[in-house]
N, C-alpha and C. Protein backbone atom coordinates (compact mmCIF):
# COMPACT_ATOMS: atom_id res chain seq x y z
N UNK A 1 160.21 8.68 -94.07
CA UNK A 1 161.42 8.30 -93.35
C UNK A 1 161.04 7.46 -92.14
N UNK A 2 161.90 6.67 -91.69
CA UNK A 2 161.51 5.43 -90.95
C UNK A 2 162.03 6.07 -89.79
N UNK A 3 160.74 5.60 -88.40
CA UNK A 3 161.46 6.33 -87.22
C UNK A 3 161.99 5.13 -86.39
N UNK A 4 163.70 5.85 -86.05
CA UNK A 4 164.91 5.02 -85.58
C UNK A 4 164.08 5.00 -84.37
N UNK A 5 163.86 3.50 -84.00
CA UNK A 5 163.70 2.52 -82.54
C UNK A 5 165.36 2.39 -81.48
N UNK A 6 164.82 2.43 -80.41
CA UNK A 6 165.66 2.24 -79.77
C UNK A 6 165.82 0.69 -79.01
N UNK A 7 166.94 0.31 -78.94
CA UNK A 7 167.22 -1.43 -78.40
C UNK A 7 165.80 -1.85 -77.59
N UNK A 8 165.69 -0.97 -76.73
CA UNK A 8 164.14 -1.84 -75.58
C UNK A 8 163.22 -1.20 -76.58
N UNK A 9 163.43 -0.50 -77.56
CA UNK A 9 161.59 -0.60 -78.15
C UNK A 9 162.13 -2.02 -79.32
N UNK A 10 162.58 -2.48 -79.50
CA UNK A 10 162.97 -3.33 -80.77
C UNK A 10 162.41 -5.04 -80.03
N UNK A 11 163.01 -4.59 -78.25
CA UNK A 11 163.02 -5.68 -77.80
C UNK A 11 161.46 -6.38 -77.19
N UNK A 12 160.99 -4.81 -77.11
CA UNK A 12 159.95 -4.89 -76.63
C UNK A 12 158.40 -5.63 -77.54
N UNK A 13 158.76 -5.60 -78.66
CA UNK A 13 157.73 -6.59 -79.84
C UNK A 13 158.28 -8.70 -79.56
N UNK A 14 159.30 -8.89 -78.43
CA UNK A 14 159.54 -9.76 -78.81
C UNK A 14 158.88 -10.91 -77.89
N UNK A 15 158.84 -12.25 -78.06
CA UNK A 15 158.68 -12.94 -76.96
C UNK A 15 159.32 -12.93 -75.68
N UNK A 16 158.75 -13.14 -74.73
CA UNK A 16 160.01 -13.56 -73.34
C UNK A 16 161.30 -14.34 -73.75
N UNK A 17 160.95 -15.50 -74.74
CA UNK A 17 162.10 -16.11 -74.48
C UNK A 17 162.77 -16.22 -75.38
N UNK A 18 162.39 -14.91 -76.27
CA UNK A 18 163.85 -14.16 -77.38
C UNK A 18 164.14 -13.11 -76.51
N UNK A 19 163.72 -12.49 -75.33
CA UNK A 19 164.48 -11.46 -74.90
C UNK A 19 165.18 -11.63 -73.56
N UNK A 20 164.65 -12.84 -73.14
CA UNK A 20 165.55 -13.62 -72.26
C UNK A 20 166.73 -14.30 -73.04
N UNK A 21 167.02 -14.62 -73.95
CA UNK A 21 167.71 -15.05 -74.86
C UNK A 21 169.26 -14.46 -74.75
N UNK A 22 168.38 -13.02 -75.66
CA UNK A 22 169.14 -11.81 -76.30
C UNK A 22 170.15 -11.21 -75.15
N UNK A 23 169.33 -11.24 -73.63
CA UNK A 23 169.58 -10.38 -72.69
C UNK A 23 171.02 -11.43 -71.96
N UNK A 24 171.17 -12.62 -71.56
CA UNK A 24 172.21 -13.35 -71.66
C UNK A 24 172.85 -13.71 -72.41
N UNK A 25 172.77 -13.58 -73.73
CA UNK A 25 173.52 -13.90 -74.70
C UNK A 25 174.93 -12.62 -74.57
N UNK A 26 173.96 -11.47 -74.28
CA UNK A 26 174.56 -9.58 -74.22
C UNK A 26 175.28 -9.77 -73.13
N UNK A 27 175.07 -10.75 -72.04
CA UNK A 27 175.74 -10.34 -70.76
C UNK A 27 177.13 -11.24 -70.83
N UNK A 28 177.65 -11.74 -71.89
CA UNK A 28 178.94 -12.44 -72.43
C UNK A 28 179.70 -11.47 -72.64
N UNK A 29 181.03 -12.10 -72.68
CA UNK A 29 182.13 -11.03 -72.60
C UNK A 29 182.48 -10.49 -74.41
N UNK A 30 181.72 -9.99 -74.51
CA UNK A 30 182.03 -9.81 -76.44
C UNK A 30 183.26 -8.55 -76.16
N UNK A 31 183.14 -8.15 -77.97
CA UNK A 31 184.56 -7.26 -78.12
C UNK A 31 184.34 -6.41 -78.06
N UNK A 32 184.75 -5.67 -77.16
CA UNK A 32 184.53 -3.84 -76.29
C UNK A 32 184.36 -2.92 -77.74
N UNK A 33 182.98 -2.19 -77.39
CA UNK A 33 182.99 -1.46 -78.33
C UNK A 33 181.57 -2.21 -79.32
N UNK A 34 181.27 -3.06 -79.57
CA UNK A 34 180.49 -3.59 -79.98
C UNK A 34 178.72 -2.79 -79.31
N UNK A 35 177.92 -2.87 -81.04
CA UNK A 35 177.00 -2.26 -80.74
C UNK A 35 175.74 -3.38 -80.27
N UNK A 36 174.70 -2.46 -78.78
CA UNK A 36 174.04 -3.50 -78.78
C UNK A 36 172.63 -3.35 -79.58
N UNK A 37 172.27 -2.09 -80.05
CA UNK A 37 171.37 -1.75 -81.00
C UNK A 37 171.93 -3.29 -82.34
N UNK A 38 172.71 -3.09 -82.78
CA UNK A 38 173.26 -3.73 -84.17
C UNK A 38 172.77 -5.29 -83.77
N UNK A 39 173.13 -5.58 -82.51
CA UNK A 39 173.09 -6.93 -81.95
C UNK A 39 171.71 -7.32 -82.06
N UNK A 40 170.84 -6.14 -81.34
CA UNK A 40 169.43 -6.61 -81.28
C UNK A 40 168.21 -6.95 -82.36
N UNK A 41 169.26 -5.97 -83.46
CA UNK A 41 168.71 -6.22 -85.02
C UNK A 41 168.85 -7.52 -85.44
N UNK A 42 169.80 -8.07 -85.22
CA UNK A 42 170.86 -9.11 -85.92
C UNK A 42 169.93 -10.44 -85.09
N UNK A 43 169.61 -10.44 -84.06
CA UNK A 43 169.12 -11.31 -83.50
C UNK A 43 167.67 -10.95 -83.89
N UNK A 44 167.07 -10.17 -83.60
CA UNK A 44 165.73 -9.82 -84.06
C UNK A 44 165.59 -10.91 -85.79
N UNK A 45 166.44 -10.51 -86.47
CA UNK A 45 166.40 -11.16 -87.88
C UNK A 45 166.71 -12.60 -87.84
N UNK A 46 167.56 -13.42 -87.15
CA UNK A 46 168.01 -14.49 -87.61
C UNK A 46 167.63 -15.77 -86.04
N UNK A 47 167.56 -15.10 -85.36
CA UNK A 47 166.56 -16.18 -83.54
C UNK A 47 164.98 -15.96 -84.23
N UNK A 48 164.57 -17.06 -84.33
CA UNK A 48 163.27 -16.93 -84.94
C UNK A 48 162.53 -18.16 -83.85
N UNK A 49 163.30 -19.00 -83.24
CA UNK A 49 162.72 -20.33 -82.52
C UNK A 49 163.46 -19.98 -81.07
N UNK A 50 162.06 -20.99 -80.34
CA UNK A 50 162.81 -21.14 -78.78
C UNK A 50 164.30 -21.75 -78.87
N UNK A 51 164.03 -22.84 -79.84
CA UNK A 51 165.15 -24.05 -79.91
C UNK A 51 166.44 -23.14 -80.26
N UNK A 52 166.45 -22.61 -81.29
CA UNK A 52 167.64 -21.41 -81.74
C UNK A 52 168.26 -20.77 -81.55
N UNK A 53 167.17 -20.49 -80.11
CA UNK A 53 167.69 -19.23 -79.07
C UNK A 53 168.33 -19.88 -78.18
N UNK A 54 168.29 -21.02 -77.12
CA UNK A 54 168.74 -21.64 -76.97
C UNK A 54 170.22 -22.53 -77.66
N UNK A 55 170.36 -22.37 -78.61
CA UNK A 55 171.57 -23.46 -79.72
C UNK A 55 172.58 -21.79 -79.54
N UNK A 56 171.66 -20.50 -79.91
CA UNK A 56 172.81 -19.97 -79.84
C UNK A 56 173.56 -19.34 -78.45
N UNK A 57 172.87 -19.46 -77.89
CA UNK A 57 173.14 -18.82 -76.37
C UNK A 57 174.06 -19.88 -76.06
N UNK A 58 173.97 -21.07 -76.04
CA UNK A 58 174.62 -22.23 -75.22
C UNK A 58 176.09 -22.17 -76.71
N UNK A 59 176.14 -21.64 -77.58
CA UNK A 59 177.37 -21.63 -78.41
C UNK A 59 178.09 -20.09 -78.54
N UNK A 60 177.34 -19.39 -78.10
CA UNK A 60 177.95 -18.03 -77.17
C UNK A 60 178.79 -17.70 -76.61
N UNK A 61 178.06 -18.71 -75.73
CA UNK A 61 178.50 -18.29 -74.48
C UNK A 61 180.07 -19.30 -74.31
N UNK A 62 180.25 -20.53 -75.17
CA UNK A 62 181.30 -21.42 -75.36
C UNK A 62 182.49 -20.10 -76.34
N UNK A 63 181.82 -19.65 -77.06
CA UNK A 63 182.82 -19.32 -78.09
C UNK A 63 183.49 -17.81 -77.24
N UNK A 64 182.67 -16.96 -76.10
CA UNK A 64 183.22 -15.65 -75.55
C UNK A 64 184.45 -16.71 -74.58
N UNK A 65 184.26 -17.34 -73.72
CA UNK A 65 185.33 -18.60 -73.16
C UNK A 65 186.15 -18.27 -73.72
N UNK A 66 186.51 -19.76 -75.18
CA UNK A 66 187.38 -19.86 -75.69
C UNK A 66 187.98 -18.75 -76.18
N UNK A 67 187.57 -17.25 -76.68
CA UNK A 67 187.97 -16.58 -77.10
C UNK A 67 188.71 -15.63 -76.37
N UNK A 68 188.44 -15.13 -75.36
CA UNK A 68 188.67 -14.17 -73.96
C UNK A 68 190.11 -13.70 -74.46
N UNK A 69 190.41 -12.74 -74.31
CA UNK A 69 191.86 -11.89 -74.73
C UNK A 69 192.34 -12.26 -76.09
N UNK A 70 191.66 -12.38 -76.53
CA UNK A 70 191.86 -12.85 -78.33
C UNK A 70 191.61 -11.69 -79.06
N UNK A 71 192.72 -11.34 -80.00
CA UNK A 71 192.12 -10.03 -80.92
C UNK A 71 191.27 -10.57 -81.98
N UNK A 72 190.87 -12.08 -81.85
CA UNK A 72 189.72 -12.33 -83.09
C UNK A 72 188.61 -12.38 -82.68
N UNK A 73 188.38 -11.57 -81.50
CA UNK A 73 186.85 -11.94 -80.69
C UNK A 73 186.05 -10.99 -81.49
N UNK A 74 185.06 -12.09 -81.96
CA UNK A 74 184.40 -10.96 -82.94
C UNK A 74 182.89 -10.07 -81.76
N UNK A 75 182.42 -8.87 -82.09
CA UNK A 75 181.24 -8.52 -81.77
C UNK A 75 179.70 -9.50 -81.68
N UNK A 76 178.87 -9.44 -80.87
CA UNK A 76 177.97 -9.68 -80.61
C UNK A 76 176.99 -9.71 -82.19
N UNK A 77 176.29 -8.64 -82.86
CA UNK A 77 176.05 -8.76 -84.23
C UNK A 77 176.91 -9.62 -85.29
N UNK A 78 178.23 -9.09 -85.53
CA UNK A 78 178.82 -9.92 -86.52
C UNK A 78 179.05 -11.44 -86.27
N UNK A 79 178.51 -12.21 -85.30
CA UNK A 79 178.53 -13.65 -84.85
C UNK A 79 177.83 -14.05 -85.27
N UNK A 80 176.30 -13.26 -84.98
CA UNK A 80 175.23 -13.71 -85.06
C UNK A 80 174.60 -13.53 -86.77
N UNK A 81 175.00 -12.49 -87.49
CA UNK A 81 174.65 -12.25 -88.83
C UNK A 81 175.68 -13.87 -89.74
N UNK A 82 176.63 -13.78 -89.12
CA UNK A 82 177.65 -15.23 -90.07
C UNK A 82 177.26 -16.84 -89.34
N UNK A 83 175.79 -16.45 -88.21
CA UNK A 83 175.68 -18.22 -87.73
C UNK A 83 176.65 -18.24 -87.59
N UNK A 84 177.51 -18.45 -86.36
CA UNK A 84 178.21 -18.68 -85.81
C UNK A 84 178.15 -19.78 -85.01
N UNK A 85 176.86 -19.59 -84.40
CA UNK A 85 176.36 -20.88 -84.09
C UNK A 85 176.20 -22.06 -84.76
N UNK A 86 177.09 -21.91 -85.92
CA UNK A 86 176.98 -23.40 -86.72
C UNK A 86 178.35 -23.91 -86.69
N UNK A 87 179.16 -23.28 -85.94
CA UNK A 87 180.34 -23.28 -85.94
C UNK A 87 181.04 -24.10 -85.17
N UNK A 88 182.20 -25.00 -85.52
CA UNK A 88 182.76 -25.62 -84.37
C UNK A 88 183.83 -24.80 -83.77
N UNK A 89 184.09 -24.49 -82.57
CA UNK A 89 185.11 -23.85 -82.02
C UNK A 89 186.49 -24.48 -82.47
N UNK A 90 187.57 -23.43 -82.84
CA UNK A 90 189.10 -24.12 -83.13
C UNK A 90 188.94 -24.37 -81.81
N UNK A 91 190.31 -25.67 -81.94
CA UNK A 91 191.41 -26.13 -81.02
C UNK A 91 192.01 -24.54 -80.64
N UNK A 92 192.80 -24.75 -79.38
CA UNK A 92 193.48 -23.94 -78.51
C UNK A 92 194.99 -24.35 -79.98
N UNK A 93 195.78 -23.29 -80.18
CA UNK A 93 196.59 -23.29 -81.28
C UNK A 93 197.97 -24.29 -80.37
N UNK A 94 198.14 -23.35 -79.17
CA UNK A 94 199.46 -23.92 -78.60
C UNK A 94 199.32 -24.36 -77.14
N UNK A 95 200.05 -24.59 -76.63
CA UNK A 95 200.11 -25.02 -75.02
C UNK A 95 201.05 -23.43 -74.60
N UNK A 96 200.18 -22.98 -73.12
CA UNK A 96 200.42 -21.40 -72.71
C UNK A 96 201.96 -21.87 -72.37
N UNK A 97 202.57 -20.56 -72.07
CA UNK A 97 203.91 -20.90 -71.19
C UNK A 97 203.75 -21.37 -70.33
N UNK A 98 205.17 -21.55 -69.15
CA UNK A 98 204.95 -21.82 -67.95
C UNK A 98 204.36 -20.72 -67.33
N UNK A 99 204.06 -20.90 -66.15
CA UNK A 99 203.56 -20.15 -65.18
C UNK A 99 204.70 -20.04 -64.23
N UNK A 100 205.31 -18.81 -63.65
CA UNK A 100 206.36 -18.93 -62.44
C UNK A 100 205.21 -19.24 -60.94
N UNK A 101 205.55 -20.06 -60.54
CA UNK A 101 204.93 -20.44 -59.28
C UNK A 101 204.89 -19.91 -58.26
N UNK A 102 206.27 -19.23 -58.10
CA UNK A 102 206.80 -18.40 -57.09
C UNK A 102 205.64 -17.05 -56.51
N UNK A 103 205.38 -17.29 -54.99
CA UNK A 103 204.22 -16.94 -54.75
C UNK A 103 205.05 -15.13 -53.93
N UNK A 104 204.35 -13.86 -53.74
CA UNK A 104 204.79 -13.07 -53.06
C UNK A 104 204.37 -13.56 -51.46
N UNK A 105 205.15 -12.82 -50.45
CA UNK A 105 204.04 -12.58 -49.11
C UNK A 105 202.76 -12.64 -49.10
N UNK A 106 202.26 -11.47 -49.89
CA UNK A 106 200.76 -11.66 -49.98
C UNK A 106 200.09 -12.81 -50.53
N UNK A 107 200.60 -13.56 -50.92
CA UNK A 107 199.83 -14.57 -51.80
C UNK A 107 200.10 -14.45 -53.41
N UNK A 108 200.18 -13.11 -53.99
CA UNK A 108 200.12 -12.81 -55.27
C UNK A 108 201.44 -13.47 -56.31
N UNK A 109 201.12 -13.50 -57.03
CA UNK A 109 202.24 -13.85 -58.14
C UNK A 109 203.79 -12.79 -58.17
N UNK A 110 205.16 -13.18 -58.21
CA UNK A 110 206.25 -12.01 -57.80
C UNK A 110 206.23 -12.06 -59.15
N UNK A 111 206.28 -10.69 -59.37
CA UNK A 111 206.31 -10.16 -60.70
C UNK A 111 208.12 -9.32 -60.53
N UNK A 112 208.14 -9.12 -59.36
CA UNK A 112 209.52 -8.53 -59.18
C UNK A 112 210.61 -9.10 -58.62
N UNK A 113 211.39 -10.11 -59.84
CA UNK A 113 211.66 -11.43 -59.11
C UNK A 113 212.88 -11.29 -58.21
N UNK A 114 214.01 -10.24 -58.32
CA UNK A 114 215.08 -9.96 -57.76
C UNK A 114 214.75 -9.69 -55.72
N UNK A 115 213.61 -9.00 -56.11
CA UNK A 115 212.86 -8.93 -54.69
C UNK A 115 212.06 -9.34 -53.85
N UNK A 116 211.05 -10.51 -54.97
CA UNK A 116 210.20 -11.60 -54.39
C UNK A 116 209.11 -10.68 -54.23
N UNK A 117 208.78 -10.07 -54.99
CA UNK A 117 207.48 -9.23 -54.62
C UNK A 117 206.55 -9.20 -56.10
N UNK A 118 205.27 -9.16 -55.71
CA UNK A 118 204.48 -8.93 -56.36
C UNK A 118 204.46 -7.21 -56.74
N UNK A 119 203.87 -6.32 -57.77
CA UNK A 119 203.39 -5.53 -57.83
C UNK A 119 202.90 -4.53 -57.24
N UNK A 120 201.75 -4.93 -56.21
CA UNK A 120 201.30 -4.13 -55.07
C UNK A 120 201.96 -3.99 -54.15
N UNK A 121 202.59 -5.28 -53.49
CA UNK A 121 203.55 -5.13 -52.56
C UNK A 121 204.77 -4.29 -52.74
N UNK A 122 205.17 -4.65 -54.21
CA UNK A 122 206.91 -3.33 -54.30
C UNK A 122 206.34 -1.94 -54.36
N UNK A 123 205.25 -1.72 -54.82
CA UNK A 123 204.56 -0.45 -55.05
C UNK A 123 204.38 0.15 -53.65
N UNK A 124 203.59 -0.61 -52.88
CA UNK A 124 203.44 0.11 -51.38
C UNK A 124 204.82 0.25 -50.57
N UNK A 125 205.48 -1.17 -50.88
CA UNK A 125 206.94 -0.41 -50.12
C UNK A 125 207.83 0.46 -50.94
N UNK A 126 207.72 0.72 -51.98
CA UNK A 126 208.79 1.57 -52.37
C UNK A 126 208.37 3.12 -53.28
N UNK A 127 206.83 3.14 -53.29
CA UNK A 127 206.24 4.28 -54.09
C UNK A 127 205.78 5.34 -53.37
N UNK A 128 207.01 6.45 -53.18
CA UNK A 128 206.77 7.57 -52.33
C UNK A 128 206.77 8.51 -52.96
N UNK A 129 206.19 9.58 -52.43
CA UNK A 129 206.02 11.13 -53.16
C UNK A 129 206.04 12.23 -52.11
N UNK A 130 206.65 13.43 -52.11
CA UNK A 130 206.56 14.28 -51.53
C UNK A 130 205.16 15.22 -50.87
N UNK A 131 204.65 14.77 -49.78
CA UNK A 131 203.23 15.75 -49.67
C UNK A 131 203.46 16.01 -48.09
N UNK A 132 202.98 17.27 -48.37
CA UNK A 132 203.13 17.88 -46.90
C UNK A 132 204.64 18.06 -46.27
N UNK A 133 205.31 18.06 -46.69
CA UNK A 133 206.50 18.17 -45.91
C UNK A 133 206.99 17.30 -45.32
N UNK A 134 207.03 16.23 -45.80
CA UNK A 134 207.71 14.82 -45.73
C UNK A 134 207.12 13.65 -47.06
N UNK A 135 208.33 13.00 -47.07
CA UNK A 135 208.00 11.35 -47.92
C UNK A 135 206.98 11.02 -47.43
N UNK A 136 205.94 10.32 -48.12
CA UNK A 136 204.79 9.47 -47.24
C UNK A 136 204.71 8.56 -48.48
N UNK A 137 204.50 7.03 -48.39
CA UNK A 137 204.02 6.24 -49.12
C UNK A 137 202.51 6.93 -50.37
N UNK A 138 202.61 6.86 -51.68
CA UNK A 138 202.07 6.72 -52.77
C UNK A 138 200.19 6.52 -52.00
N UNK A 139 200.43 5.55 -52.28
CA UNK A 139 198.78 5.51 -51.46
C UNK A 139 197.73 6.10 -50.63
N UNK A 140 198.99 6.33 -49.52
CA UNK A 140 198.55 6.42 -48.29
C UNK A 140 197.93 8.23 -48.88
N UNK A 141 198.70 9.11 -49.46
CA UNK A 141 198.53 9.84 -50.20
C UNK A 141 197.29 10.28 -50.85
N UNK A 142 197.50 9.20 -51.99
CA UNK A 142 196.16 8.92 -53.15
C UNK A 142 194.83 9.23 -52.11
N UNK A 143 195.34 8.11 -50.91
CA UNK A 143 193.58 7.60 -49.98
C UNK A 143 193.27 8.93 -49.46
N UNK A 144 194.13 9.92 -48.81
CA UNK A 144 194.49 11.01 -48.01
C UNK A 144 193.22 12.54 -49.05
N UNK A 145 194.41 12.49 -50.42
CA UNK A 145 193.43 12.73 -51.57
C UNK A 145 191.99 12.69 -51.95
N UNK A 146 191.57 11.87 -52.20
CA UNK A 146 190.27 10.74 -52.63
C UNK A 146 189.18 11.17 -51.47
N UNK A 147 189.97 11.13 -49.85
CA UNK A 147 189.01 11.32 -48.84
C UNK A 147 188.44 13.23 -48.51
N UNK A 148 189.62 13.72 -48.80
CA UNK A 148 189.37 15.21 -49.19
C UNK A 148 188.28 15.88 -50.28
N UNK A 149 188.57 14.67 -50.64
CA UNK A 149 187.77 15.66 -52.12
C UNK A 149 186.10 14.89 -52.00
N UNK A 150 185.65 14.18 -50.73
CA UNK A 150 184.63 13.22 -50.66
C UNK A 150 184.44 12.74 -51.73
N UNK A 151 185.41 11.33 -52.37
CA UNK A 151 185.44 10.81 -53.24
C UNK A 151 185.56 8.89 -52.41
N UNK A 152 185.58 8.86 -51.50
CA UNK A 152 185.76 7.39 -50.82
C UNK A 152 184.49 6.72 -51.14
N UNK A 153 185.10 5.28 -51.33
CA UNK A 153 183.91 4.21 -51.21
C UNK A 153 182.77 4.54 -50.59
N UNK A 154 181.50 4.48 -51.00
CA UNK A 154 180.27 5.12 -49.81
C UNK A 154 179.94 3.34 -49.54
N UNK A 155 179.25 3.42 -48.35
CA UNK A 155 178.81 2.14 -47.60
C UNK A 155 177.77 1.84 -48.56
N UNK A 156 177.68 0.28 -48.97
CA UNK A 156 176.77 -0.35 -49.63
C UNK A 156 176.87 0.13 -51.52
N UNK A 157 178.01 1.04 -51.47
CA UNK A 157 178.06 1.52 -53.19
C UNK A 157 179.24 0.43 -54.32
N UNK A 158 178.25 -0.13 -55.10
CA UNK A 158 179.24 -0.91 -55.98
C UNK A 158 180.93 0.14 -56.25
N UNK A 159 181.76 -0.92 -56.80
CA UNK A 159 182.90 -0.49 -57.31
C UNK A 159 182.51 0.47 -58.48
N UNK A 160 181.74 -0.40 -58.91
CA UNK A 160 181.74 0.30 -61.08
C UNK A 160 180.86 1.61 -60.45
N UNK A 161 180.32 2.00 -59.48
CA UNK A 161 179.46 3.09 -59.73
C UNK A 161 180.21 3.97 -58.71
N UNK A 162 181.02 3.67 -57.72
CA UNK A 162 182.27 4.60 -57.16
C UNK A 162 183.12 5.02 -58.36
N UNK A 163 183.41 4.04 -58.97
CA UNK A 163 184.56 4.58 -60.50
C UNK A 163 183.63 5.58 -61.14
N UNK A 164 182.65 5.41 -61.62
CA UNK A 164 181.76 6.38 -62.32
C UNK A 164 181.77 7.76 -61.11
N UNK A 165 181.44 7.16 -60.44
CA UNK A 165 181.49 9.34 -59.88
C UNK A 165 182.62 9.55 -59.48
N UNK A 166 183.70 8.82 -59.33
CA UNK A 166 185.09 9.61 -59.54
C UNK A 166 185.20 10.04 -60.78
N UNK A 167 185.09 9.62 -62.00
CA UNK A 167 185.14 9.59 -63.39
C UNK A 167 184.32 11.24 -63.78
N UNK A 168 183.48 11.04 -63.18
CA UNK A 168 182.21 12.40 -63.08
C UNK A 168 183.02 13.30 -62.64
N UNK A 169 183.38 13.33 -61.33
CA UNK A 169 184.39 14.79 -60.43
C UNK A 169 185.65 15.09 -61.11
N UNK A 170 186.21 13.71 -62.05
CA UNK A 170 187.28 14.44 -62.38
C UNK A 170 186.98 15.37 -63.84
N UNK A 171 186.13 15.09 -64.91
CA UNK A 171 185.01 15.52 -65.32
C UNK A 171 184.58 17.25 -65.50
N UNK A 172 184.20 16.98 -63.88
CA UNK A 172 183.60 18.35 -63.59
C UNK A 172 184.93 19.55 -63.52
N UNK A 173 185.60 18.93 -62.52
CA UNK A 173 187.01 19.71 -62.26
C UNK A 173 187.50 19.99 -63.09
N UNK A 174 187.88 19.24 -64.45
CA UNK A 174 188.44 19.61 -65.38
C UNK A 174 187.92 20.59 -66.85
N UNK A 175 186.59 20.54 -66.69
CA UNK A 175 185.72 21.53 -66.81
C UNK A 175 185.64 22.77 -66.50
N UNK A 176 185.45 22.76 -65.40
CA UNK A 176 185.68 23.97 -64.34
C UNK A 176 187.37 24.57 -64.56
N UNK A 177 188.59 24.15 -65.43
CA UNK A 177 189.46 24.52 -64.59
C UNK A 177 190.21 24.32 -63.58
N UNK A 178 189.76 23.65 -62.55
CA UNK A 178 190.61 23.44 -61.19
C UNK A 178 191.80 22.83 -61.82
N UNK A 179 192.04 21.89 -62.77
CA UNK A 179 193.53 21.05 -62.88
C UNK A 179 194.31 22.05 -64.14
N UNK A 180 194.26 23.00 -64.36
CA UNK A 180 194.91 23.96 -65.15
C UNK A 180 195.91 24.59 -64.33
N UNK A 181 197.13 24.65 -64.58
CA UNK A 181 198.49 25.19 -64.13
C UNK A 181 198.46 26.45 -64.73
N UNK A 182 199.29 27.25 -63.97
CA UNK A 182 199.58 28.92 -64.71
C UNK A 182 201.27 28.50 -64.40
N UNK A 183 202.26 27.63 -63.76
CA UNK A 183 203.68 27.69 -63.45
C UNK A 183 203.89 26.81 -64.91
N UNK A 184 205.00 27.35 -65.22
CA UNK A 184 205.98 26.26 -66.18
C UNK A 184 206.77 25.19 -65.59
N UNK A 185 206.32 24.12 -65.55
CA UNK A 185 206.59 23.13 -64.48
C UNK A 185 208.32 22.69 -65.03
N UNK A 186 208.32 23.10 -66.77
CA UNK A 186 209.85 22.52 -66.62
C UNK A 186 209.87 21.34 -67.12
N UNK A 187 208.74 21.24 -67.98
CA UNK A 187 208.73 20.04 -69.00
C UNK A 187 209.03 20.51 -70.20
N UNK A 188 209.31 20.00 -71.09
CA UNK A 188 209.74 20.48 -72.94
C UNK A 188 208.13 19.56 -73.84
N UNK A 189 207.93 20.66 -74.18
CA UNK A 189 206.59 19.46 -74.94
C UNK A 189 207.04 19.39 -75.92
């Protein structure tokens, strides 16, 4: 029986500049969910030249572009197993809608056109909830929350790795129990 390699041992037999290749080719916006083991096979088999690696990276990286919010964006492997890179990109099918121009206060786009407000803005003025014994704005709340439970931005900590240990605490808590009700709140399931 053959022993299953993992992506950096697969990558690790390769030249620099198939795994410099591979490694920007991966950092394109492919279709969520896509494997990068499958990818590294797929390229392992069919990038055989500097030149190749190059032709496909530079047609990659054109085709994740053109494709971006497309449900035909195919995965990283299945591009590369059908040469894709031999491919000419379609034409754009149609011309987008208009765009409403109409800007909020903040700058943002009014998504709430009766009120001239963007999103965030109608949200902060009008999204209240009961805590503590008075209305208080939605947020102000959430932040109030978040800072209790030492869950705030730490100084010098990326976004994606603040989301991850909130993601973790809520996780743990819910593990533990803490978000389990014993009242019948008075919903019908």
């Amino acid at each position: 029986m053959a022993k299953k390699r993992t992506t950096e041992q697969i990558k690790s037999s390769w030249p620099k500049w198939k795994q410099g290749g591979f490694d920007l080719c991966w950092s394109f916006d492919w279709r969520l969910g896509c494997g990068k083991k499958e990818a590294a096979l797929a390229w392992d088999e069919w990038i055989d030249s500097e030149e190749l690696s190059t032709t496909a990276v530079n047609a990659a990286k054109k085709y994740c572009i053109s494709a971006k919010g497309s449900s035909y964006l195919a995965g990283m492997a299945p591009w590369i197993n059908q040469n894709r890179w031999e491919n000419e990109l379609p034409e754009p099918r149609r011309e987008q809608a208009p765009v409403n121009e109409a800007l909020c206060k903040c700058g943002g786009p009014v998504t709430i056109r009766y009120l001239g407000l963007c999103v965030r803005c109608y949200s902060n003025a009008h999204s209240m909830i009961y805590h503590l014994g008075e209305f208080r704005p939605f947020r102000e709340v959430f932040a109030i929350t978040l800072k209790d439970m030492g869950l705030t931005l730490s100084e010098g900590e990326s976004r994606d790795d603040w989301l991850d240990r909130c993601r973790l605490e809520f996780f743990r808590r819910a593990k533990s129990g803490l978000f389990k009700s014993t009242k019948n709140m008075g919903v019908d399931r």
